[in-house]
Each structure stands twice: as structure tokens, then as C-alpha cells.
C-alpha atoms as a PDB file:
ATOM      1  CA  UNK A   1     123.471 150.642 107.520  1.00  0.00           C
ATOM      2  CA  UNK A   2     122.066 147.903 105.384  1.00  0.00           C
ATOM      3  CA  UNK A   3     122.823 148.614 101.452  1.00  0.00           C
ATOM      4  CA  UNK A   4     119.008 150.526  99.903  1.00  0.00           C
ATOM      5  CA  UNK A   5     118.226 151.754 103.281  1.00  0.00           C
ATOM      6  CA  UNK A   6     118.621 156.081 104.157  1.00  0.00           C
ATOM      7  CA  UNK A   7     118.755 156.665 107.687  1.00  0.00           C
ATOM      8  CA  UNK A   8     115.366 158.312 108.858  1.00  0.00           C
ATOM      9  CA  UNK A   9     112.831 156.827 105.771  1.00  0.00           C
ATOM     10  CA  UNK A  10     109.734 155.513 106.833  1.00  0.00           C
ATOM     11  CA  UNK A  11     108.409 152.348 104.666  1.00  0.00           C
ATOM     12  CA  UNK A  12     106.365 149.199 104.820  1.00  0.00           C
ATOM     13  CA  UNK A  13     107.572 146.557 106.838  1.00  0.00           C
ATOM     14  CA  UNK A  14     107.212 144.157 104.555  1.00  0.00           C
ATOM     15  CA  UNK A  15     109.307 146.005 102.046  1.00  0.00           C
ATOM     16  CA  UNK A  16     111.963 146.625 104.596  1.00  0.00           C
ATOM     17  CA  UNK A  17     112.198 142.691 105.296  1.00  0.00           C
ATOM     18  CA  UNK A  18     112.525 142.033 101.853  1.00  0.00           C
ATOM     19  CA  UNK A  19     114.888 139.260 101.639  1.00  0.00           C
ATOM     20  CA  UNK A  20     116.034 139.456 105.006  1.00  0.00           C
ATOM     21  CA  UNK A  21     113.545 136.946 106.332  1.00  0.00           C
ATOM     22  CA  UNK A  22     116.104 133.928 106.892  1.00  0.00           C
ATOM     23  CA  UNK A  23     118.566 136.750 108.672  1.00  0.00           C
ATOM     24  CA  UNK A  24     115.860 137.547 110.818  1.00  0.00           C
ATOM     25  CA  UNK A  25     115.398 134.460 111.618  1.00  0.00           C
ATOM     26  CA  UNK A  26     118.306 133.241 112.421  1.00  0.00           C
ATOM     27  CA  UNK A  27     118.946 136.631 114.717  1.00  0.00           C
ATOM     28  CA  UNK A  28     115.252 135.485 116.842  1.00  0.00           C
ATOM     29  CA  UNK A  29     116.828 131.889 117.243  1.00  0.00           C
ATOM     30  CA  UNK A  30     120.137 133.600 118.228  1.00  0.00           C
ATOM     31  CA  UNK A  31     118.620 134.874 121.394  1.00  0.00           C
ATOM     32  CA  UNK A  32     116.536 130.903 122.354  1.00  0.00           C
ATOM     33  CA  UNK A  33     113.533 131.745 121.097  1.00  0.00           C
ATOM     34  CA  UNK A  34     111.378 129.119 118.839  1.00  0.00           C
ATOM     35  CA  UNK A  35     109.055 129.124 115.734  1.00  0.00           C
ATOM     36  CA  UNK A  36     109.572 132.627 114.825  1.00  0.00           C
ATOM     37  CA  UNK A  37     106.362 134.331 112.709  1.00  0.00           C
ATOM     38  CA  UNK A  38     105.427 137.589 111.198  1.00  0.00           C
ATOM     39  CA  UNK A  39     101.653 138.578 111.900  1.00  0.00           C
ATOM     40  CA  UNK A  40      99.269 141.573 111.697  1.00  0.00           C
ATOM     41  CA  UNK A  41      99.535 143.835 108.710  1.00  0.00           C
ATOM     42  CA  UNK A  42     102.788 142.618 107.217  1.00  0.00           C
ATOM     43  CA  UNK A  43     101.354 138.844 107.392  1.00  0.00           C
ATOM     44  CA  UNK A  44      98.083 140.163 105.877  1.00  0.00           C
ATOM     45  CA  UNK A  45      99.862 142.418 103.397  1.00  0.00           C
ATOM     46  CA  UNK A  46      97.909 145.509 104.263  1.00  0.00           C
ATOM     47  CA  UNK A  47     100.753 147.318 105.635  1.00  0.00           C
ATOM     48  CA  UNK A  48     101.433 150.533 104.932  1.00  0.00           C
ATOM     49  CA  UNK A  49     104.341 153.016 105.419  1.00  0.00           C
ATOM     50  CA  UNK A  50     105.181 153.565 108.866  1.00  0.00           C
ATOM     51  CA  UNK A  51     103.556 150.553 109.978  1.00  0.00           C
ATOM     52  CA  UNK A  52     105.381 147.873 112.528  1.00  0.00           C
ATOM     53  CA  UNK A  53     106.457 144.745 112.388  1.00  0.00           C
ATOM     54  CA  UNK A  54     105.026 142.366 114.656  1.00  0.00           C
ATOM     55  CA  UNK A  55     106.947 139.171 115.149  1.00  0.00           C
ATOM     56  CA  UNK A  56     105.628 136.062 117.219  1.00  0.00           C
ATOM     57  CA  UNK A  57     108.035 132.988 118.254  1.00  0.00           C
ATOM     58  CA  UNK A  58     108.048 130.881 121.052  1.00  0.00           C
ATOM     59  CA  UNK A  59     109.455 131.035 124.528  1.00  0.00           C
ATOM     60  CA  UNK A  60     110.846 127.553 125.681  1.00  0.00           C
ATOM     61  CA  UNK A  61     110.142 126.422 128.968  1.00  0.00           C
ATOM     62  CA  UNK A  62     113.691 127.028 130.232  1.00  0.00           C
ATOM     63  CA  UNK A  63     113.865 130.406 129.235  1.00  0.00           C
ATOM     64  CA  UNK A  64     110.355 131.440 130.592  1.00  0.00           C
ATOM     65  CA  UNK A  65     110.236 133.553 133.242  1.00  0.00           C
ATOM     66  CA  UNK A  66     114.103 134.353 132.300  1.00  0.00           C
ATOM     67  CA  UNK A  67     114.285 136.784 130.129  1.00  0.00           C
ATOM     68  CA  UNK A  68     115.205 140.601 130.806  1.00  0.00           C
ATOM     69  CA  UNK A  69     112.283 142.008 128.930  1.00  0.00           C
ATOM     70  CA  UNK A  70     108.974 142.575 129.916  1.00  0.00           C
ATOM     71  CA  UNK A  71     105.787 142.229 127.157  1.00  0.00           C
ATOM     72  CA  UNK A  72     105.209 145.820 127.310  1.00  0.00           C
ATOM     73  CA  UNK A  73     108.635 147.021 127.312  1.00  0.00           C
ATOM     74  CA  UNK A  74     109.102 144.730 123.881  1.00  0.00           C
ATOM     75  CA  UNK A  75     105.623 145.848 122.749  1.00  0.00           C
ATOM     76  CA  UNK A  76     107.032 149.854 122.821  1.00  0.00           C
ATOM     77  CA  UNK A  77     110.425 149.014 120.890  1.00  0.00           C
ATOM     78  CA  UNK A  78     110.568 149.839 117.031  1.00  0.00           C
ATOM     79  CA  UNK A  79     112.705 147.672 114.747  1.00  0.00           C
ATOM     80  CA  UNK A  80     115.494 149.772 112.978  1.00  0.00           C
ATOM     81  CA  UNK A  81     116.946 148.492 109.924  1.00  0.00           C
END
């Protein structure tokens, strides 16, 4: 588990991603995908604890139609630091 983290505690997104923006980053690219962006709340900076992370990033043409995940099973996950 990630050094500051306790397993279980509920905080703000943007606090969780502190300085782990180029990691996550890097991990989106990992799997293909493009342009990767945080938006809603954490982008605004009205998140609160408990709140989720949305992340948007492009799917290249080769990949669309490709992948093994559909919106609304990627919509449901939760990020876990």
C-alpha cells in the first residue's frame, strides 16, 4: 500500500492523487490510451471525501471497439490507492 495511505479511509480524490499525477499517467498510457484528463469535481476542486475520480483519455482508432471493458462496467469501478 502506497506510503500515507490506511487501508479502508475515505478522502478527496484530489488529495489521494497528490503527486501521483505523472504515475497515473503513465499507468493510462500503459494500457494505449491517449490524452489522459481528470474532470468533474476533482478538476473543479469541489471534491469532497468519498468522492470519485473521473478520468477522460482517448481511445485510438486501433484500439476502438477492442477493448475488454464496456462504458458502464468502467463507469461502476472505484479507484483504490
Amino acid at each position: 500500500m502506497p506510503q500515507g495511505l490506511t487501508k479502508g479511509k475515505i478522502m478527496k480524490p484530489s488529495h489521494a492523487i497528490q503527486g501521483k499525477t505523472s504515475e497515473i499517467k503513465l499507468l493510462i498510457e500503459s494500457y494505449g490510451f491517449l490524452s489522459p484528463a481528470i474532470s468533474g469535481s476533482t478538476a473543479r476542486g469541489t471534491d469532497v471525501d468519498g468522492s470519485d475520480l473521473d478520468i477522460l483519455a482517448t481511445i485510438p482508432v486501433d484500439l476502438r471497439g477492442k477493448t475488454n471493458c464496456s462504458t458502464s462496467s468502467i463507469s461502476q469501478r472505484r479507484w483504490k490507492p
